[in-house]
PDB file of N, CA and C in Angstrom:
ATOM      1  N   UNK A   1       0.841  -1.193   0.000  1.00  0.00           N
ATOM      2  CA  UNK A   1       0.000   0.000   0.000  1.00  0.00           C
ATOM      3  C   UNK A   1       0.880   1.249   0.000  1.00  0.00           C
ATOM      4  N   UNK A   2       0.049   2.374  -0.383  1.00  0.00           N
ATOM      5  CA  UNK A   2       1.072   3.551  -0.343  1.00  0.00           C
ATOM      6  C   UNK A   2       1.165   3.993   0.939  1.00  0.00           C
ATOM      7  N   UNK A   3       0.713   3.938   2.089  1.00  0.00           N
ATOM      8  CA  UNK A   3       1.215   4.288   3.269  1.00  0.00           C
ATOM      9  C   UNK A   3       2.381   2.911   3.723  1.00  0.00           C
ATOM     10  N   UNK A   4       2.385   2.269   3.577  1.00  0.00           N
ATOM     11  CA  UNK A   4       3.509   1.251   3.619  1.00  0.00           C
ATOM     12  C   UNK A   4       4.577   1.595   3.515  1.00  0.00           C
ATOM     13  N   UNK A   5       4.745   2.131   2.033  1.00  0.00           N
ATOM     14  CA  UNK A   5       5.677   2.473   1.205  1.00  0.00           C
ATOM     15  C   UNK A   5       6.133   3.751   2.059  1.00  0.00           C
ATOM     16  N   UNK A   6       4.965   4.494   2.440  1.00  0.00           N
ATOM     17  CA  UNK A   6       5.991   5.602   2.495  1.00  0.00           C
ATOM     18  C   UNK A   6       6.720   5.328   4.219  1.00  0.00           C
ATOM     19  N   UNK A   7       5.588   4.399   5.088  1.00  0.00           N
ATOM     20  CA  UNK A   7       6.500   4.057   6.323  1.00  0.00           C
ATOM     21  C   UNK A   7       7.854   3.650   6.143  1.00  0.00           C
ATOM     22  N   UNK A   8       7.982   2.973   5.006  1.00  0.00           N
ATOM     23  CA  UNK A   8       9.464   2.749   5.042  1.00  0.00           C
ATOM     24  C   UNK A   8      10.331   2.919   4.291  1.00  0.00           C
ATOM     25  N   UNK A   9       9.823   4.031   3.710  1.00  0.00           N
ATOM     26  CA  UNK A   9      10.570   5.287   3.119  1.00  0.00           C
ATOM     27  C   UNK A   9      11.425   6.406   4.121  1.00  0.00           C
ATOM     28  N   UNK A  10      10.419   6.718   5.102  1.00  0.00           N
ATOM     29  CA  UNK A  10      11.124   7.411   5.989  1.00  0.00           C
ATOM     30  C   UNK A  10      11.945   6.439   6.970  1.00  0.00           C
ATOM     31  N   UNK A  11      11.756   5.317   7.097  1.00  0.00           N
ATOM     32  CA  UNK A  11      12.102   4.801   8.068  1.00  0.00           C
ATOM     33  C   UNK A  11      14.366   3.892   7.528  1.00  0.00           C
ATOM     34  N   UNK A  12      14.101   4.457   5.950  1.00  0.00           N
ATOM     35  CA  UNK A  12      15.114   4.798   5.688  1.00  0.00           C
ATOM     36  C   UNK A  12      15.428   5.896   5.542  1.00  0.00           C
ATOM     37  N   UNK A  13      15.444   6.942   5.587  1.00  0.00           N
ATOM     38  CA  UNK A  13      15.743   8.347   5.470  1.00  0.00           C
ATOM     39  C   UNK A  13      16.260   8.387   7.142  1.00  0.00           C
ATOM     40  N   UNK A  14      15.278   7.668   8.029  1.00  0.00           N
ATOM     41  CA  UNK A  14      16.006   8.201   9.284  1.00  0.00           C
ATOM     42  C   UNK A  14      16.771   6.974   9.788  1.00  0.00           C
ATOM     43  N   UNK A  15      16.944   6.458   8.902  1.00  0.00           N
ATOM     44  CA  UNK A  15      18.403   5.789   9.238  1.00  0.00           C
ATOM     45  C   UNK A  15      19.939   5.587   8.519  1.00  0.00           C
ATOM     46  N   UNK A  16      19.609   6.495   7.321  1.00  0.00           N
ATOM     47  CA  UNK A  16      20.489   7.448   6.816  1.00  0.00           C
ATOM     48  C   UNK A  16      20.909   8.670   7.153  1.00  0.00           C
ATOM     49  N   UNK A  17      20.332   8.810   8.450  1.00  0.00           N
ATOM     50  CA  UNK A  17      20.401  10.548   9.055  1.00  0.00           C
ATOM     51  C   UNK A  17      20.886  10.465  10.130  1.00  0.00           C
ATOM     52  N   UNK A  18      20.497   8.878  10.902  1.00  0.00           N
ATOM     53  CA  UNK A  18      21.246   8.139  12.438  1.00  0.00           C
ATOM     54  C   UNK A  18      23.018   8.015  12.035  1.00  0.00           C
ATOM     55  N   UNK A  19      22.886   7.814  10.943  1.00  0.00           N
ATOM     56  CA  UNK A  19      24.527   7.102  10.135  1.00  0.00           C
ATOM     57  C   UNK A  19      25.267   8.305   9.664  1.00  0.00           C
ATOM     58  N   UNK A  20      24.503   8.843   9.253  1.00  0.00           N
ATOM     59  CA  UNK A  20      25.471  10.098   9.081  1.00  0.00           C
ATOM     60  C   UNK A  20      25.606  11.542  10.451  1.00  0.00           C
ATOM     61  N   UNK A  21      24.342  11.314  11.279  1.00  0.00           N
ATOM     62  CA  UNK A  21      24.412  11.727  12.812  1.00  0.00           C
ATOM     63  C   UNK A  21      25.944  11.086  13.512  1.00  0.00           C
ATOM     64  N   UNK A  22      25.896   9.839  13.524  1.00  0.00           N
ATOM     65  CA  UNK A  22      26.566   9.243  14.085  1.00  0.00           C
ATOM     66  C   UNK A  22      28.629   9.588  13.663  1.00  0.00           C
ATOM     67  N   UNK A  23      28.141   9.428  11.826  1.00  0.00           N
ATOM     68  CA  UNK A  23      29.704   9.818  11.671  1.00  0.00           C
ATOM     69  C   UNK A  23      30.481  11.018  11.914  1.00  0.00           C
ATOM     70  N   UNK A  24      29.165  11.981  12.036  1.00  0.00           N
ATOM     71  CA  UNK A  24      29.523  13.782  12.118  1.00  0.00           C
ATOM     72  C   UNK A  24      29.647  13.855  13.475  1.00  0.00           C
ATOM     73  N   UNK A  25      29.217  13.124  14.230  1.00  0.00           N
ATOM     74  CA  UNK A  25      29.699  13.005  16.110  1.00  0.00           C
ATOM     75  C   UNK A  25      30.771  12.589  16.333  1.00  0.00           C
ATOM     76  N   UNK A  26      30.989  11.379  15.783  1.00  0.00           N
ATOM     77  CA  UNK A  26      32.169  10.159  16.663  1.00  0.00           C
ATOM     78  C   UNK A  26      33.367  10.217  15.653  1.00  0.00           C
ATOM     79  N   UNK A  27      33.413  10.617  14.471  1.00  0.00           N
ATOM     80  CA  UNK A  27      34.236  10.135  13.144  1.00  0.00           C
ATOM     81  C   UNK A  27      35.260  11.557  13.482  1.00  0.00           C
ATOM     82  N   UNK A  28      36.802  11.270  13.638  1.00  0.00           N
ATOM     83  CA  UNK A  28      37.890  11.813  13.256  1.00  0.00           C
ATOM     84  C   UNK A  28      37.846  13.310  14.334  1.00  0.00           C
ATOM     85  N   UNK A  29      37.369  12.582  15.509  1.00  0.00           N
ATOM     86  CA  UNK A  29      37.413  14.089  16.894  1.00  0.00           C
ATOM     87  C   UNK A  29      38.443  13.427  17.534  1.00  0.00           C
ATOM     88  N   UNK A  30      39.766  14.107  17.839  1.00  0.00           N
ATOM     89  CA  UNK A  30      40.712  13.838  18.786  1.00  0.00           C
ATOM     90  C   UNK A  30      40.096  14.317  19.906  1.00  0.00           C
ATOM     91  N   UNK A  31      41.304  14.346  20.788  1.00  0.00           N
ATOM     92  CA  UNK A  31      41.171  15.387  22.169  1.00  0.00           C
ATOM     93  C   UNK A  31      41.522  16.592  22.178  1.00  0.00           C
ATOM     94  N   UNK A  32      42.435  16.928  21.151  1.00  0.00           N
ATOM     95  CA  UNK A  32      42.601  18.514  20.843  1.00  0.00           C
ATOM     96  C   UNK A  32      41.486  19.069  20.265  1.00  0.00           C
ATOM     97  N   UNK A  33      40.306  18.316  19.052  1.00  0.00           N
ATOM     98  CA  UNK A  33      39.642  19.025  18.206  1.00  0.00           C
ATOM     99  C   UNK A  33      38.394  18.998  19.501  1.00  0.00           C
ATOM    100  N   UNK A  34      38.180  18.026  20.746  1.00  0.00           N
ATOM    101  CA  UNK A  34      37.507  18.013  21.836  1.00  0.00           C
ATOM    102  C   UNK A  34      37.778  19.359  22.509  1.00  0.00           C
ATOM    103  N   UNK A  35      38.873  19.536  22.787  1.00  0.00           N
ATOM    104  CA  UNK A  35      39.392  20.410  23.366  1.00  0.00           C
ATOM    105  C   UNK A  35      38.839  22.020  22.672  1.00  0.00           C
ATOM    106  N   UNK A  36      39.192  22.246  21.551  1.00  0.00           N
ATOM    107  CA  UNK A  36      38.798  23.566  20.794  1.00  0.00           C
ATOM    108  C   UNK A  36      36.850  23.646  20.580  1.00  0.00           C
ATOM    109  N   UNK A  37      36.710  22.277  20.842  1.00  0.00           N
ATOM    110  CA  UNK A  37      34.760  22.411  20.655  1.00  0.00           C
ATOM    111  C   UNK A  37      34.554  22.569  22.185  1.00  0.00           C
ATOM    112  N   UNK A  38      35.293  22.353  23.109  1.00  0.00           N
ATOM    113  CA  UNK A  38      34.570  23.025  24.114  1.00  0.00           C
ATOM    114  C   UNK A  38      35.356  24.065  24.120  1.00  0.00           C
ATOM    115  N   UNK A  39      36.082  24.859  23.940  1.00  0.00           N
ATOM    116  CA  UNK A  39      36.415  26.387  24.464  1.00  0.00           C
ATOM    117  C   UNK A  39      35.523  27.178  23.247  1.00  0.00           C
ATOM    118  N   UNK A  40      35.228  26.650  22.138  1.00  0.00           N
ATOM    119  CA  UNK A  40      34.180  27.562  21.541  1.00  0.00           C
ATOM    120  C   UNK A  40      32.911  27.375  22.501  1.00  0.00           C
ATOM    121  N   UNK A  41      32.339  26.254  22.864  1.00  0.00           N
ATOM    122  CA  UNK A  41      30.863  26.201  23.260  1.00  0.00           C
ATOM    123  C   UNK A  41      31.156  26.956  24.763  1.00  0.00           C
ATOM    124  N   UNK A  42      32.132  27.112  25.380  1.00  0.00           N
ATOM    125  CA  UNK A  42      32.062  27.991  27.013  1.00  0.00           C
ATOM    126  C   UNK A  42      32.014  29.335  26.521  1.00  0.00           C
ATOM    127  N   UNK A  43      32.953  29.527  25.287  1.00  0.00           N
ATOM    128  CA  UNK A  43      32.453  30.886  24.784  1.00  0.00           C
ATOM    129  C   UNK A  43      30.951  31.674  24.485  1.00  0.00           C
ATOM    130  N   UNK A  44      30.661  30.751  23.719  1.00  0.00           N
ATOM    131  CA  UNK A  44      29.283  30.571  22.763  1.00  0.00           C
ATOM    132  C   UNK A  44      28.162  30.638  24.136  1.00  0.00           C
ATOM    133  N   UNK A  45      28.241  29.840  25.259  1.00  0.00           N
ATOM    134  CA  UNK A  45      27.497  29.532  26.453  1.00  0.00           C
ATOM    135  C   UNK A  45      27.566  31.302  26.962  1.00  0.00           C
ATOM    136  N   UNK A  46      28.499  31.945  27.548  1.00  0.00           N
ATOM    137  CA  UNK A  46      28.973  32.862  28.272  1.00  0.00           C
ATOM    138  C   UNK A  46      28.136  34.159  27.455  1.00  0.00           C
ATOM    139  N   UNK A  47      28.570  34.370  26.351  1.00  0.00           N
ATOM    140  CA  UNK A  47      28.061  35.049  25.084  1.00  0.00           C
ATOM    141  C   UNK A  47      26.547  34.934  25.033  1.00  0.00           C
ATOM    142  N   UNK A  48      25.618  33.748  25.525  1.00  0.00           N
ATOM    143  CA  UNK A  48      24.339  33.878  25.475  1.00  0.00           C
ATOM    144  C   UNK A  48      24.321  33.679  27.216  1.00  0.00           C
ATOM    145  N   UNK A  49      24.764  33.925  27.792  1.00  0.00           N
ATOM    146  CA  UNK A  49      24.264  33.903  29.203  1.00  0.00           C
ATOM    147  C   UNK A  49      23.554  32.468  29.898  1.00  0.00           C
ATOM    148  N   UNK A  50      24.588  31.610  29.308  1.00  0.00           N
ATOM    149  CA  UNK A  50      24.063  30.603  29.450  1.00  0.00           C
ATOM    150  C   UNK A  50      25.112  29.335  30.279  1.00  0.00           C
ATOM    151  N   UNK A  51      24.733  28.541  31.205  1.00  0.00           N
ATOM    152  CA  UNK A  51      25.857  27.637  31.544  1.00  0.00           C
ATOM    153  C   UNK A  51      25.980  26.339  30.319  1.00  0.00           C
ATOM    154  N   UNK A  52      27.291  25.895  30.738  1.00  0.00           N
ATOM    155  CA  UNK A  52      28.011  24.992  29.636  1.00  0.00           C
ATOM    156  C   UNK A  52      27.517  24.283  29.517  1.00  0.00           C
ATOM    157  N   UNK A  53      27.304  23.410  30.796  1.00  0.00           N
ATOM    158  CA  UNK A  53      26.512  22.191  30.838  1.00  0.00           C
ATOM    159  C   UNK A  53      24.940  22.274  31.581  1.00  0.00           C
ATOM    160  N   UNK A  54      24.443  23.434  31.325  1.00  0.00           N
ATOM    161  CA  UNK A  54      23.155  23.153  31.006  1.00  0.00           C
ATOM    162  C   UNK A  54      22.153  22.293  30.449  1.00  0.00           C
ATOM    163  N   UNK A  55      21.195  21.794  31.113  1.00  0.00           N
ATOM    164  CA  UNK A  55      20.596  20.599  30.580  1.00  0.00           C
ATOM    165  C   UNK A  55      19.763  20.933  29.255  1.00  0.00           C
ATOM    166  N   UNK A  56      18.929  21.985  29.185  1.00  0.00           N
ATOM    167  CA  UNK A  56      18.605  22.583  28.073  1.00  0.00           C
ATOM    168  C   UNK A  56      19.929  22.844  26.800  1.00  0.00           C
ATOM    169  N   UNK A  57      20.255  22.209  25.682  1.00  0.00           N
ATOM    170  CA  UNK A  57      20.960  21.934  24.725  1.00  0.00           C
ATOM    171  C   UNK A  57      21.126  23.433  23.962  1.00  0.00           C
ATOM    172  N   UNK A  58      22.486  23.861  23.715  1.00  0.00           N
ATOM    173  CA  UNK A  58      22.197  25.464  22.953  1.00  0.00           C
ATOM    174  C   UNK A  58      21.365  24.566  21.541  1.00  0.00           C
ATOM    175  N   UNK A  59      21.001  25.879  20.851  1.00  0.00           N
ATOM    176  CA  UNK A  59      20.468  25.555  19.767  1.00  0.00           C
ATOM    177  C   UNK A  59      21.418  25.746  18.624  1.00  0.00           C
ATOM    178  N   UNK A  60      20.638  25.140  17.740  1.00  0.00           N
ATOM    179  CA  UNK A  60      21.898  25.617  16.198  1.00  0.00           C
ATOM    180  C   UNK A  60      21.658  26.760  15.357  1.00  0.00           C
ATOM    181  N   UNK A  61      21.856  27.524  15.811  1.00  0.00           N
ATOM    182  CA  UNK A  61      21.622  29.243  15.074  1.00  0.00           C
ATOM    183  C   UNK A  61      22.327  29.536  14.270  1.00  0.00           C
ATOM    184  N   UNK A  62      21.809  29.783  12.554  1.00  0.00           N
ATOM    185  CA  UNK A  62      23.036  30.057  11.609  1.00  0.00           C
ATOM    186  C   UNK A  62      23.707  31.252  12.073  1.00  0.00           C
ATOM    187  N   UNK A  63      23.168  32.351  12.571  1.00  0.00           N
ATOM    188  CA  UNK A  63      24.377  32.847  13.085  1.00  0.00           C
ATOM    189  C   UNK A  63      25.458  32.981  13.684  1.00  0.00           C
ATOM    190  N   UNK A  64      24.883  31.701  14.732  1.00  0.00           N
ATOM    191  CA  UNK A  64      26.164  31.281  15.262  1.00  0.00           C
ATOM    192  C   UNK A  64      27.102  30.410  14.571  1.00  0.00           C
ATOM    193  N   UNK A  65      26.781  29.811  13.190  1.00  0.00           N
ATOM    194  CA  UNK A  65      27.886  28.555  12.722  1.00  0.00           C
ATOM    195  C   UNK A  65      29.073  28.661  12.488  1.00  0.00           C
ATOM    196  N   UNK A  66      29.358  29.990  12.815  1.00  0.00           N
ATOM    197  CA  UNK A  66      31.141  29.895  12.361  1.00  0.00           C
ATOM    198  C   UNK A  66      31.595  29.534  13.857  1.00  0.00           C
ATOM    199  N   UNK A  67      30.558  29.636  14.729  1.00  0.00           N
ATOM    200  CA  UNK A  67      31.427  29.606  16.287  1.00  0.00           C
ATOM    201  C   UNK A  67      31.143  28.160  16.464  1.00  0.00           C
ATOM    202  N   UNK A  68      30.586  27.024  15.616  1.00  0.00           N
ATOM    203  CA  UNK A  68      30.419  25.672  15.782  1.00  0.00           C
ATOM    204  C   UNK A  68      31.349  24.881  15.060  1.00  0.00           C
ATOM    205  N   UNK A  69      32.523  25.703  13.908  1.00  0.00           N
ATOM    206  CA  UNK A  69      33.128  24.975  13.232  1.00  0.00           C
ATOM    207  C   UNK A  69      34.766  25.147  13.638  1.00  0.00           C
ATOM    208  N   UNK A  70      34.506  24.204  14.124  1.00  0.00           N
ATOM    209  CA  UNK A  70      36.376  23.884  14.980  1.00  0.00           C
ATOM    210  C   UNK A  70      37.619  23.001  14.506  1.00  0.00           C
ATOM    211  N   UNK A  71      38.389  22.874  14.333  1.00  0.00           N
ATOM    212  CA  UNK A  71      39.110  21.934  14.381  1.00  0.00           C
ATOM    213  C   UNK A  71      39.690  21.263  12.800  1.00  0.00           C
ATOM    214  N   UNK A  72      38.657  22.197  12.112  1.00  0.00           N
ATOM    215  CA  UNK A  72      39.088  21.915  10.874  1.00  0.00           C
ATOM    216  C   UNK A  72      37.044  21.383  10.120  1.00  0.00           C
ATOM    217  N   UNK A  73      36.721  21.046  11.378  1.00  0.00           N
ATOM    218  CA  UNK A  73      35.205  20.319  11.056  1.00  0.00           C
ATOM    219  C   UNK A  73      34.191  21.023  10.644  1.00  0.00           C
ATOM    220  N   UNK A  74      33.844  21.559   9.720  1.00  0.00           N
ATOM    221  CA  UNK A  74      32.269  22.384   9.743  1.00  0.00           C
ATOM    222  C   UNK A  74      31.233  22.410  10.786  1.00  0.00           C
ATOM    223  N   UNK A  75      30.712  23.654  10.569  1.00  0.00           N
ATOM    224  CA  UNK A  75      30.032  23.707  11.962  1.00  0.00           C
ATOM    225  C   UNK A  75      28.525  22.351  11.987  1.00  0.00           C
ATOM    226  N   UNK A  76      28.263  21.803  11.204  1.00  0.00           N
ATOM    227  CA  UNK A  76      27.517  21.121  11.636  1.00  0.00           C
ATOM    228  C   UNK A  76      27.617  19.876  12.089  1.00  0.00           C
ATOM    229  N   UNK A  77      29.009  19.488  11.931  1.00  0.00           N
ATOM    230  CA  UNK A  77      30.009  18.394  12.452  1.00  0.00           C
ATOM    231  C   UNK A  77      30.428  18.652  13.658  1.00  0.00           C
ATOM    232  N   UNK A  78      30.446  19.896  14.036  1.00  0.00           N
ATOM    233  CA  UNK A  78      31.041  20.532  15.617  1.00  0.00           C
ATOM    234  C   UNK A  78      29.470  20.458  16.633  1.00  0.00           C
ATOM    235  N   UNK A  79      28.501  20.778  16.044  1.00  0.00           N
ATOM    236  CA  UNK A  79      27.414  20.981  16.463  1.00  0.00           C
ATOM    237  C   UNK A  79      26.728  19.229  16.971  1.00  0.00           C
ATOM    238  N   UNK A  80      27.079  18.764  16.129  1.00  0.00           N
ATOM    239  CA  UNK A  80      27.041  16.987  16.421  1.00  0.00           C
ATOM    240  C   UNK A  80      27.583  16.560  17.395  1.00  0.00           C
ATOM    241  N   UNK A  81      29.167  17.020  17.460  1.00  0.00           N
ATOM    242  CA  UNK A  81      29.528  16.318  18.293  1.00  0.00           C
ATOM    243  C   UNK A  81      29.292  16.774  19.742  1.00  0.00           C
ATOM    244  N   UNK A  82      28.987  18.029  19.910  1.00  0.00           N
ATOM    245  CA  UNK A  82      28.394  18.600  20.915  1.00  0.00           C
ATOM    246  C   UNK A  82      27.132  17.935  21.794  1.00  0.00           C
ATOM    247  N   UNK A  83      26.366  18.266  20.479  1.00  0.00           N
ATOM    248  CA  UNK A  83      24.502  16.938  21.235  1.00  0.00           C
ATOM    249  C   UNK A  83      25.617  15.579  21.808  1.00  0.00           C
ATOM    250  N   UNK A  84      26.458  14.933  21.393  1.00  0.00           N
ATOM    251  CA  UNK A  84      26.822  13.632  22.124  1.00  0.00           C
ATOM    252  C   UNK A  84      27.595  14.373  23.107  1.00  0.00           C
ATOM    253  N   UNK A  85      28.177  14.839  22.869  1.00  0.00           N
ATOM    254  CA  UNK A  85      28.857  15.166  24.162  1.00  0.00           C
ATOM    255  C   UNK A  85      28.051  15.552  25.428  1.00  0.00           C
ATOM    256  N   UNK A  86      27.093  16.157  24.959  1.00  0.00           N
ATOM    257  CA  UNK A  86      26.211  16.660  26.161  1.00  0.00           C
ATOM    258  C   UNK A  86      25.319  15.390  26.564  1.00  0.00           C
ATOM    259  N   UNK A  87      25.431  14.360  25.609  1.00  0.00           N
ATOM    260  CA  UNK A  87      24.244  13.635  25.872  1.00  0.00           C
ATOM    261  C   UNK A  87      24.782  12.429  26.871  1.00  0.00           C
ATOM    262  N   UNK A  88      25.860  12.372  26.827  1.00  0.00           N
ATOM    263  CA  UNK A  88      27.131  11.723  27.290  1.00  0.00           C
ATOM    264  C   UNK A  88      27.393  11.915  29.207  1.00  0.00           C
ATOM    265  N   UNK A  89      27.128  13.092  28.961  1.00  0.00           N
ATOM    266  CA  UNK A  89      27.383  14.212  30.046  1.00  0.00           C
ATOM    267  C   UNK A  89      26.126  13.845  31.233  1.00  0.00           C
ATOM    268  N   UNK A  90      25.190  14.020  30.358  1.00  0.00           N
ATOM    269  CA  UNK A  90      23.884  13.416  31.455  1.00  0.00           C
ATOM    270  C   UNK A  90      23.431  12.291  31.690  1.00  0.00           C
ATOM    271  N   UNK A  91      24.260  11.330  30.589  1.00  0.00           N
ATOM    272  CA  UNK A  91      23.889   9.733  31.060  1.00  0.00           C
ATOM    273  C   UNK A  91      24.866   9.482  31.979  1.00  0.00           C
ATOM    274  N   UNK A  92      26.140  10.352  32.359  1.00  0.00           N
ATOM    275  CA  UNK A  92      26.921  10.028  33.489  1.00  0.00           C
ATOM    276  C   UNK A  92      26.280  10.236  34.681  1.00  0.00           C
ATOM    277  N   UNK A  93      25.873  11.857  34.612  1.00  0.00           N
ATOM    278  CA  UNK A  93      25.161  12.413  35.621  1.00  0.00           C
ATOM    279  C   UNK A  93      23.803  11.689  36.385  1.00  0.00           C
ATOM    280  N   UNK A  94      23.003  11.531  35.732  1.00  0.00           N
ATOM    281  CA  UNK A  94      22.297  10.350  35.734  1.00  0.00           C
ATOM    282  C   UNK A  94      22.280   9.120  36.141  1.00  0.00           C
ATOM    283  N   UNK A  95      23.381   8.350  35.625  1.00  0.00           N
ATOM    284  CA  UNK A  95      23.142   6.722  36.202  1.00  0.00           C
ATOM    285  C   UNK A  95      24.693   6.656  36.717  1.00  0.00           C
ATOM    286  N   UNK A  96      25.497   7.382  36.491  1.00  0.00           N
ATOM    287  CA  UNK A  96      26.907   6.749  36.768  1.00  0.00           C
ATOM    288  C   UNK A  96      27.309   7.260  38.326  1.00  0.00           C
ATOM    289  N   UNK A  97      27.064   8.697  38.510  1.00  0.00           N
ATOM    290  CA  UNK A  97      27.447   9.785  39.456  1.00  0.00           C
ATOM    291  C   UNK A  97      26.913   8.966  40.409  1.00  0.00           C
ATOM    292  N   UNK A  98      25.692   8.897  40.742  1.00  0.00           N
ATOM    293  CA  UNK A  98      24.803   8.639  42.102  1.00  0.00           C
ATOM    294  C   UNK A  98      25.185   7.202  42.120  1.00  0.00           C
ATOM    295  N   UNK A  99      26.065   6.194  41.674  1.00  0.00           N
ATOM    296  CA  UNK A  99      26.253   5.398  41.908  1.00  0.00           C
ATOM    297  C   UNK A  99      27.509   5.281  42.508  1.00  0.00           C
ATOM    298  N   UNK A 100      28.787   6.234  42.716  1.00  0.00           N
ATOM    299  CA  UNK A 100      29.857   6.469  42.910  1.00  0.00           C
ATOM    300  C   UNK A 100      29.938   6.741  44.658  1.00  0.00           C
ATOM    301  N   UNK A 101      30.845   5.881  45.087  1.00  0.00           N
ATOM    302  CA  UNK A 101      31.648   6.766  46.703  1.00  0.00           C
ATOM    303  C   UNK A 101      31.813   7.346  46.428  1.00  0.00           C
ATOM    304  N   UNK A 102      32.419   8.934  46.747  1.00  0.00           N
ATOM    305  CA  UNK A 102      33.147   9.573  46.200  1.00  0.00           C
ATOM    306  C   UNK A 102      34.295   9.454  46.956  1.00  0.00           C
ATOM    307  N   UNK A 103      34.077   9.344  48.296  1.00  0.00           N
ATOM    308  CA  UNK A 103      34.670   8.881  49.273  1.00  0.00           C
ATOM    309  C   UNK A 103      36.131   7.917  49.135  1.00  0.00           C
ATOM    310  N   UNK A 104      35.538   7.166  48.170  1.00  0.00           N
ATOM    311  CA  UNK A 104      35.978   5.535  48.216  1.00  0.00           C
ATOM    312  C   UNK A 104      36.894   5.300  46.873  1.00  0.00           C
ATOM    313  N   UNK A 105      37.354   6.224  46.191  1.00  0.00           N
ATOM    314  CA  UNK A 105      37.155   7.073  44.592  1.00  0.00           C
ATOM    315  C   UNK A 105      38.582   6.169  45.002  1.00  0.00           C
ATOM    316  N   UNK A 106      39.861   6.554  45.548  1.00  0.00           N
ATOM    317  CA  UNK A 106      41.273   6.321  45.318  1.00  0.00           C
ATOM    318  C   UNK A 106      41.497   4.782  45.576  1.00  0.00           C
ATOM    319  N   UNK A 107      40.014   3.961  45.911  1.00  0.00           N
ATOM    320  CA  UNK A 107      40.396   2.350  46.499  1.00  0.00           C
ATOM    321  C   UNK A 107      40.455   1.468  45.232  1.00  0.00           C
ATOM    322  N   UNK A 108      40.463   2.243  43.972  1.00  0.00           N
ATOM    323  CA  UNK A 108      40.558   1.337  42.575  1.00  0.00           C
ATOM    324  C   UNK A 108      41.365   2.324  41.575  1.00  0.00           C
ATOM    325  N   UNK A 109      41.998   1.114  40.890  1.00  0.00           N
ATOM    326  CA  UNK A 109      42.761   1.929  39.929  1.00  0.00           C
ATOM    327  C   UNK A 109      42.436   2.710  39.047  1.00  0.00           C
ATOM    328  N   UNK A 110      40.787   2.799  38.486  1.00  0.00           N
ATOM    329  CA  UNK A 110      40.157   3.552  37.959  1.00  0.00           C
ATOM    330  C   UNK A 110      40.422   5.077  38.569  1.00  0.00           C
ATOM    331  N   UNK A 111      39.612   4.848  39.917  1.00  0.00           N
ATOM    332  CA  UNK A 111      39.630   5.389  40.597  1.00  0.00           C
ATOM    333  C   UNK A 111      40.783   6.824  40.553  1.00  0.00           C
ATOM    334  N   UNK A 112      41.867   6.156  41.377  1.00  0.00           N
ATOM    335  CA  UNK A 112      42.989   6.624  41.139  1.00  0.00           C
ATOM    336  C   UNK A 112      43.247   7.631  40.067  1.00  0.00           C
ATOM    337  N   UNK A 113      43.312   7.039  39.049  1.00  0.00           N
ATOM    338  CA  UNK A 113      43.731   7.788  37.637  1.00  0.00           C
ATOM    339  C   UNK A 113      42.788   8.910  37.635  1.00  0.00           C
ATOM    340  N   UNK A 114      41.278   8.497  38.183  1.00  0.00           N
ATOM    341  CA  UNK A 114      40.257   9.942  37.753  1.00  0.00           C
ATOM    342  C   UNK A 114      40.616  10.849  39.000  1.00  0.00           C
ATOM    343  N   UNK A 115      41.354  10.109  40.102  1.00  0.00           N
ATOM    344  CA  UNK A 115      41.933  11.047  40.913  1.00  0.00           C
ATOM    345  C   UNK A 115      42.937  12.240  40.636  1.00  0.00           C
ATOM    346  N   UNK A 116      43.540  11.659  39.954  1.00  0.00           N
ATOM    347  CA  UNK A 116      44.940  12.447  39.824  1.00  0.00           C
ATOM    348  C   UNK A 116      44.715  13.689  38.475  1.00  0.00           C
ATOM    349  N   UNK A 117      43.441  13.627  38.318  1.00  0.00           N
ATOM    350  CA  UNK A 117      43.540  14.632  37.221  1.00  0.00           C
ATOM    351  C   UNK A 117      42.741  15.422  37.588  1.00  0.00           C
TER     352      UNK A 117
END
């Protein structure tokens, strides 16, 4: 049927959009090009009066896209990797944090290492 068709029409379109979401997030970000996407977004944050890690997500404003393109990446590749990063940020906050001693942090080698930095 034609509603069939078109269910899974979109239902490839949005999984051509997950795949290319996915490569414009995770694909070819060091820790330096990490590094330069967050000192633009504390900028970008500060500049709208806004905190960094705010749970509310900045938005993608073409005016802002030259301040999203870092590292060599276009800004909508910087802007990607941002939503994961943030999204990253609150699944720690969320399930990882409240599960932690903090107390108890230096009794594993994990531990340790997230100590010392």
């Amino acid at each position: 049927t034609d509603r069939a068709e078109h269910l899974r029409l979109l239902a490839e379109d949005f999984h051509n959009e997950v795949i290319s979401f996915r490569a414009a997030a995770l694909e070819d970000w060091g820790q330096e090009a990490d590094s330069q996407l967050l000192r633009a977004v504390e900028k970008l944050a500060k500049e709208k009066s806004r905190k960094m890690l705010d749970r509310a997500f900045m938005e993608y404003k073409p005016e802002d896209c030259k301040k999203w393109a870092v590292a060599g990446h276009p800004p909508m590749k910087g802007y990607a990797r941002y939503l994961a990063l943030c999204s990253l940020n609150l699944i720690i906050q969320k399930y990882v944090l409240p599960s932690l001693e903090l107390s108890r942090l230096h009794e594993t080698p994990h531990g340790r290492a997230l100590h010392s930095l």
